[in-house]
N, C-alpha and C. Protein backbone atom coordinates (compact mmCIF):
# COMPACT_ATOMS: atom_id res chain seq x y z
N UNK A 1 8.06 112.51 92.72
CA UNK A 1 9.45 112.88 92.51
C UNK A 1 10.31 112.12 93.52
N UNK A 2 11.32 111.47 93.03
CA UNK A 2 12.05 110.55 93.98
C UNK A 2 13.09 111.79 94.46
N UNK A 3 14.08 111.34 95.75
CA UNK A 3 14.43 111.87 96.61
C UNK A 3 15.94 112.57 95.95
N UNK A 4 16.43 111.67 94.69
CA UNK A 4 17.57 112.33 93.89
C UNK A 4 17.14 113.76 93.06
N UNK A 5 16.04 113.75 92.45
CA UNK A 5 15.34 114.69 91.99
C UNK A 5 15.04 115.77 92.42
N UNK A 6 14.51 115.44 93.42
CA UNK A 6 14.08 116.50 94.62
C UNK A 6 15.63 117.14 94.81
N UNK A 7 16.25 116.59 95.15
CA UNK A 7 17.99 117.52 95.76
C UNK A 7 17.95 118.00 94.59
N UNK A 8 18.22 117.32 93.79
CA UNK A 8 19.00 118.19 92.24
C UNK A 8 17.90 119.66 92.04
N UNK A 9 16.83 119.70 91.89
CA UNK A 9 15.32 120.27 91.69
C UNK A 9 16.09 122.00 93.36
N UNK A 10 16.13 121.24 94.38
CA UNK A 10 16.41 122.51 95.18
C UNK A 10 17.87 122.77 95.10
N UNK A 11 19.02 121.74 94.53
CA UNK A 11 20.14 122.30 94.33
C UNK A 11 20.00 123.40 93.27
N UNK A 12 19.57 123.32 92.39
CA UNK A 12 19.50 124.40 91.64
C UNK A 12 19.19 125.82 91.92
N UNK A 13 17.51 125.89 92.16
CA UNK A 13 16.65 126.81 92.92
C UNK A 13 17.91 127.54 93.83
N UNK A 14 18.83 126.95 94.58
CA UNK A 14 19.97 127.80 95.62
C UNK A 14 21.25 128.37 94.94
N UNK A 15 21.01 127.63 93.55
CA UNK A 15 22.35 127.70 93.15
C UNK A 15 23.37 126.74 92.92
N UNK A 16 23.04 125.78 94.01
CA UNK A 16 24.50 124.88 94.03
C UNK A 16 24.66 123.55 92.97
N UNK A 17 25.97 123.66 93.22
CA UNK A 17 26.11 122.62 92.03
C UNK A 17 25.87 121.06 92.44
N UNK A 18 25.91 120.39 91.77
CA UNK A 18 24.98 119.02 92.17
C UNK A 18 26.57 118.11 92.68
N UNK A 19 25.91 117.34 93.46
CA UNK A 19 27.45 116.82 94.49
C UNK A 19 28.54 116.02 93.49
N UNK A 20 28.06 115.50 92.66
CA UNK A 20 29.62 115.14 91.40
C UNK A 20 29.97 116.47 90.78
N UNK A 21 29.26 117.48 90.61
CA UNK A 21 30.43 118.47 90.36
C UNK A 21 31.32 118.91 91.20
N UNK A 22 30.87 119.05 92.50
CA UNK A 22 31.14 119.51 94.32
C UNK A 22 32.57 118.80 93.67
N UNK A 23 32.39 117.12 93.91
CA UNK A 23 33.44 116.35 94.16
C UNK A 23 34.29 116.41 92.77
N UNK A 24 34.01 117.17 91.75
CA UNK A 24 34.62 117.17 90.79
C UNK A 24 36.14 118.87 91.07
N UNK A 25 35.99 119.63 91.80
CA UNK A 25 36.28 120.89 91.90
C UNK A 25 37.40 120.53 92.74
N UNK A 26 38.49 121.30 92.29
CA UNK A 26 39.67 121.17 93.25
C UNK A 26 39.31 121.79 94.82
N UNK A 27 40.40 121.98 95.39
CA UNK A 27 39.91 122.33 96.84
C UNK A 27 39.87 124.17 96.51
N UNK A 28 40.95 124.55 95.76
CA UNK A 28 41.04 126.10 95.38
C UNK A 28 39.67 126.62 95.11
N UNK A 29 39.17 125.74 93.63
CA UNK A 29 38.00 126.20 93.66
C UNK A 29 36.67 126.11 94.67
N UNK A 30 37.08 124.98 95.68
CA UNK A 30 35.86 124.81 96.48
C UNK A 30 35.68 126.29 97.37
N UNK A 31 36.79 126.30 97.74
CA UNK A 31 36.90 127.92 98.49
C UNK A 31 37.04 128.84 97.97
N UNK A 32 36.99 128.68 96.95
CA UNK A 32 36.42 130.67 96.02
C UNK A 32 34.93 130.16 95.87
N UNK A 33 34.33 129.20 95.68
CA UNK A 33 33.25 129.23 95.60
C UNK A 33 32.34 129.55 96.82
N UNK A 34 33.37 129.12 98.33
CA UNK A 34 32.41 128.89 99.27
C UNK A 34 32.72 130.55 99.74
N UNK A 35 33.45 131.11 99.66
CA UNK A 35 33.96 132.60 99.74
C UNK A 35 32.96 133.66 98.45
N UNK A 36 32.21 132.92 97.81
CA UNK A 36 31.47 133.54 97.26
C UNK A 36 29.85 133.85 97.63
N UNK A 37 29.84 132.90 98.59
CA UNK A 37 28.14 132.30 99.73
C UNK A 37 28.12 133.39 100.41
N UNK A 38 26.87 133.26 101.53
CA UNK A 38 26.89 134.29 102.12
C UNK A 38 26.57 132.89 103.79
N UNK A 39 27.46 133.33 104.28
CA UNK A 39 27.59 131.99 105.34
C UNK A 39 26.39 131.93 106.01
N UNK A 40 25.96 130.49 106.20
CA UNK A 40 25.10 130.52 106.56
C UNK A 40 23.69 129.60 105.63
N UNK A 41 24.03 130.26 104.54
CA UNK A 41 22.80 129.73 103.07
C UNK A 41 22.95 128.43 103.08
N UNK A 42 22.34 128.04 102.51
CA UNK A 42 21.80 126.39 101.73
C UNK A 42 23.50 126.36 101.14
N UNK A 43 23.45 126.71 100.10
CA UNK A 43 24.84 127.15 99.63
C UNK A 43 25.90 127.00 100.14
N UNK A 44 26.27 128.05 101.00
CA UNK A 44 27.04 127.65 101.83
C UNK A 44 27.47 126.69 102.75
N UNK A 45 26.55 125.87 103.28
CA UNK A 45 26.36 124.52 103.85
C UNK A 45 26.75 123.56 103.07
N UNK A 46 26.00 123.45 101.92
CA UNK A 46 26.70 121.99 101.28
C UNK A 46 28.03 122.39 100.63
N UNK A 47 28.16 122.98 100.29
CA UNK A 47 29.96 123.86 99.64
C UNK A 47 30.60 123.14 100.86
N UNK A 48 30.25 124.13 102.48
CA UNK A 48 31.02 123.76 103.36
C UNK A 48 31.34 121.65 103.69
N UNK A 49 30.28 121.68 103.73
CA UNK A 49 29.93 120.12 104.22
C UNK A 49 31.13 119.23 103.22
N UNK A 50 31.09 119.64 101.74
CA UNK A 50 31.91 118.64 100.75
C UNK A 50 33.54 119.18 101.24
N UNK A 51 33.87 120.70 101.48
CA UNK A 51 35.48 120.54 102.43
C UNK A 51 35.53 119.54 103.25
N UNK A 52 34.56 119.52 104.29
CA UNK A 52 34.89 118.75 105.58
C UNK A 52 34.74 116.98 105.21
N UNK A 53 33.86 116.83 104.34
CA UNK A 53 34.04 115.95 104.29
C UNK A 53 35.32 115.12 103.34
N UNK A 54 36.12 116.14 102.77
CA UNK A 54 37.29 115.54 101.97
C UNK A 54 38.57 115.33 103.60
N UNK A 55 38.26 116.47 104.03
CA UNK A 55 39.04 116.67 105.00
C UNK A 55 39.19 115.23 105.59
N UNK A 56 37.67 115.43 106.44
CA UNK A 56 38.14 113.75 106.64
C UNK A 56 38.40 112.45 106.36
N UNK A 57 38.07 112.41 104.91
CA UNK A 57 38.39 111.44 103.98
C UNK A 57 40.57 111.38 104.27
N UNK A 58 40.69 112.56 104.35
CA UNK A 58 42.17 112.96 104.05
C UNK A 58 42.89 112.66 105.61
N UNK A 59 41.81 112.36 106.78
CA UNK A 59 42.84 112.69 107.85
C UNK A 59 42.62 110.90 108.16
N UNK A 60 41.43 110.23 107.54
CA UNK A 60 41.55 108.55 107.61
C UNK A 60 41.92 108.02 107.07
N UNK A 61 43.07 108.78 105.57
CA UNK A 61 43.98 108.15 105.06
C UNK A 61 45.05 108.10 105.59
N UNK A 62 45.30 109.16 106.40
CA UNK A 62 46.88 109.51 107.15
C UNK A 62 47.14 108.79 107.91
N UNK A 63 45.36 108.88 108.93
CA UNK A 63 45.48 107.23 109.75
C UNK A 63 46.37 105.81 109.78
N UNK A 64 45.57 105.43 108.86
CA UNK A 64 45.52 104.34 107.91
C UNK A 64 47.28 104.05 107.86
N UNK A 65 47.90 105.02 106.74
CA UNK A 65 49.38 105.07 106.46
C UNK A 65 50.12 104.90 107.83
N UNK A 66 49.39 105.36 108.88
CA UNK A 66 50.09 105.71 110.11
C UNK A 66 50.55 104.34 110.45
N UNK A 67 49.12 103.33 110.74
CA UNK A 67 49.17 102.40 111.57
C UNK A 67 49.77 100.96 110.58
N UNK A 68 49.80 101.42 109.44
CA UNK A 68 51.11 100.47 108.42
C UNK A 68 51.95 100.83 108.72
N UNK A 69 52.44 101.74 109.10
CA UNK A 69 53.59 102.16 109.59
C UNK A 69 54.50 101.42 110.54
N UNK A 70 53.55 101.95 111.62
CA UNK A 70 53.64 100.82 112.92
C UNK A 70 53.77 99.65 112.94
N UNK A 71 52.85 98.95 111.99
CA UNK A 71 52.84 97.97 112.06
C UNK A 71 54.26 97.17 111.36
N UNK A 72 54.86 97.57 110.50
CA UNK A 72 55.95 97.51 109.87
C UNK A 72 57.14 97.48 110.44
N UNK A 73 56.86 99.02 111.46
CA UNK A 73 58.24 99.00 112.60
C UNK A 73 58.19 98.02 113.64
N UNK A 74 57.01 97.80 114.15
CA UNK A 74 57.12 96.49 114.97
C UNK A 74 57.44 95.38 114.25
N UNK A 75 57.41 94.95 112.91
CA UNK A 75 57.83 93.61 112.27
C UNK A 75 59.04 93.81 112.27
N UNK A 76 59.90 95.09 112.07
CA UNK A 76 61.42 95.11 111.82
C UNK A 76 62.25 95.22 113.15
N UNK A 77 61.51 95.83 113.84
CA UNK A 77 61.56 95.89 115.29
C UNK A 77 61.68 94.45 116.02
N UNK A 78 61.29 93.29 115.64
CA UNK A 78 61.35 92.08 115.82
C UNK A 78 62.06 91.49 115.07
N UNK A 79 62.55 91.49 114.23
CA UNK A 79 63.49 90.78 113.26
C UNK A 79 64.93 91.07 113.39
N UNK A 80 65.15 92.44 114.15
CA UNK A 80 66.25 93.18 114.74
C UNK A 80 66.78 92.12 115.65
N UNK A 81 65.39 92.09 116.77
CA UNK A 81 65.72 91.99 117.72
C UNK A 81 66.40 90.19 118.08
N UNK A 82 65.43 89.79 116.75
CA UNK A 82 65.80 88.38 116.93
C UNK A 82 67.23 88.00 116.25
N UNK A 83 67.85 88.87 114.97
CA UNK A 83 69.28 88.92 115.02
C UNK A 83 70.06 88.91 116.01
N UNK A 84 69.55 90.26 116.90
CA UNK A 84 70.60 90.13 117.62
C UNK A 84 70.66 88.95 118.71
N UNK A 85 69.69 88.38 118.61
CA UNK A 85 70.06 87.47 119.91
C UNK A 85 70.81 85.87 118.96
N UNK A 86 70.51 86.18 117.97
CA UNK A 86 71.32 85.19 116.79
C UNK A 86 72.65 85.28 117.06
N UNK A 87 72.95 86.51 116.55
CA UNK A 87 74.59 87.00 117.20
C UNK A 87 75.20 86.74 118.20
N UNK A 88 74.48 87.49 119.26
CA UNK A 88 74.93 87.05 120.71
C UNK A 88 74.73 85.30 120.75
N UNK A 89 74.01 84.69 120.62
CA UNK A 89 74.53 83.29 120.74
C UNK A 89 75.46 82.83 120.17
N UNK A 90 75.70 83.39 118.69
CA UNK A 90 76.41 82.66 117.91
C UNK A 90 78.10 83.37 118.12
N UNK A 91 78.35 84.36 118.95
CA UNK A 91 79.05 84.82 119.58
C UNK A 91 79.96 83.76 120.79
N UNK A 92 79.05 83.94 121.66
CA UNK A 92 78.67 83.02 122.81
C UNK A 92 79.16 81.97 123.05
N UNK A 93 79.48 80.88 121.70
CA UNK A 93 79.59 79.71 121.64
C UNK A 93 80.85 79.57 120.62
């Protein structure tokens, strides 16, 4: 029995649903489901494990957006800055 088999084979036996359904379930339902475990179980573990792991899927997107961000304000942040010294010369003279 290969090692996909085997999970699916004891996902069952516990109950749980096999990880494309996990990732198929909104977050509402992930937590009525995991509010249905008894903390602690097989069950409960991988239920828990697929929150946390969206979670952090969700906090290295925010990342991500963050540091485009930045990176953006420093390009405009420089393009400002080089107007103004456009101005002031062209002031200047």
């Amino acid at each position: 029995m290969n090692q996909r088999a085997e999970d699916d084979f004891l996902r069952g036996f516990h109950g749980v649903p096999s990880a494309e359904e996990l990732r198929a379930l909104s977050d509402v339902q992930l937590a009525s489901l995991l509010s249905s475990c008894e903390a602690g179980s097989v069950k409960w573990l991988l239920i828990n494990e697929e929150i946390h792991s969206r979670r952090e899927a969700e906090s290295l997107s925010i990342s991500r957006k963050a540091n485009i961000f930045a990176r953006n304000a420093n390009i405009w942040a420089a393009i400002a800055t080089l107007i103004a010294a456009i101005a002031m010369y062209m002031a200047s003279t």
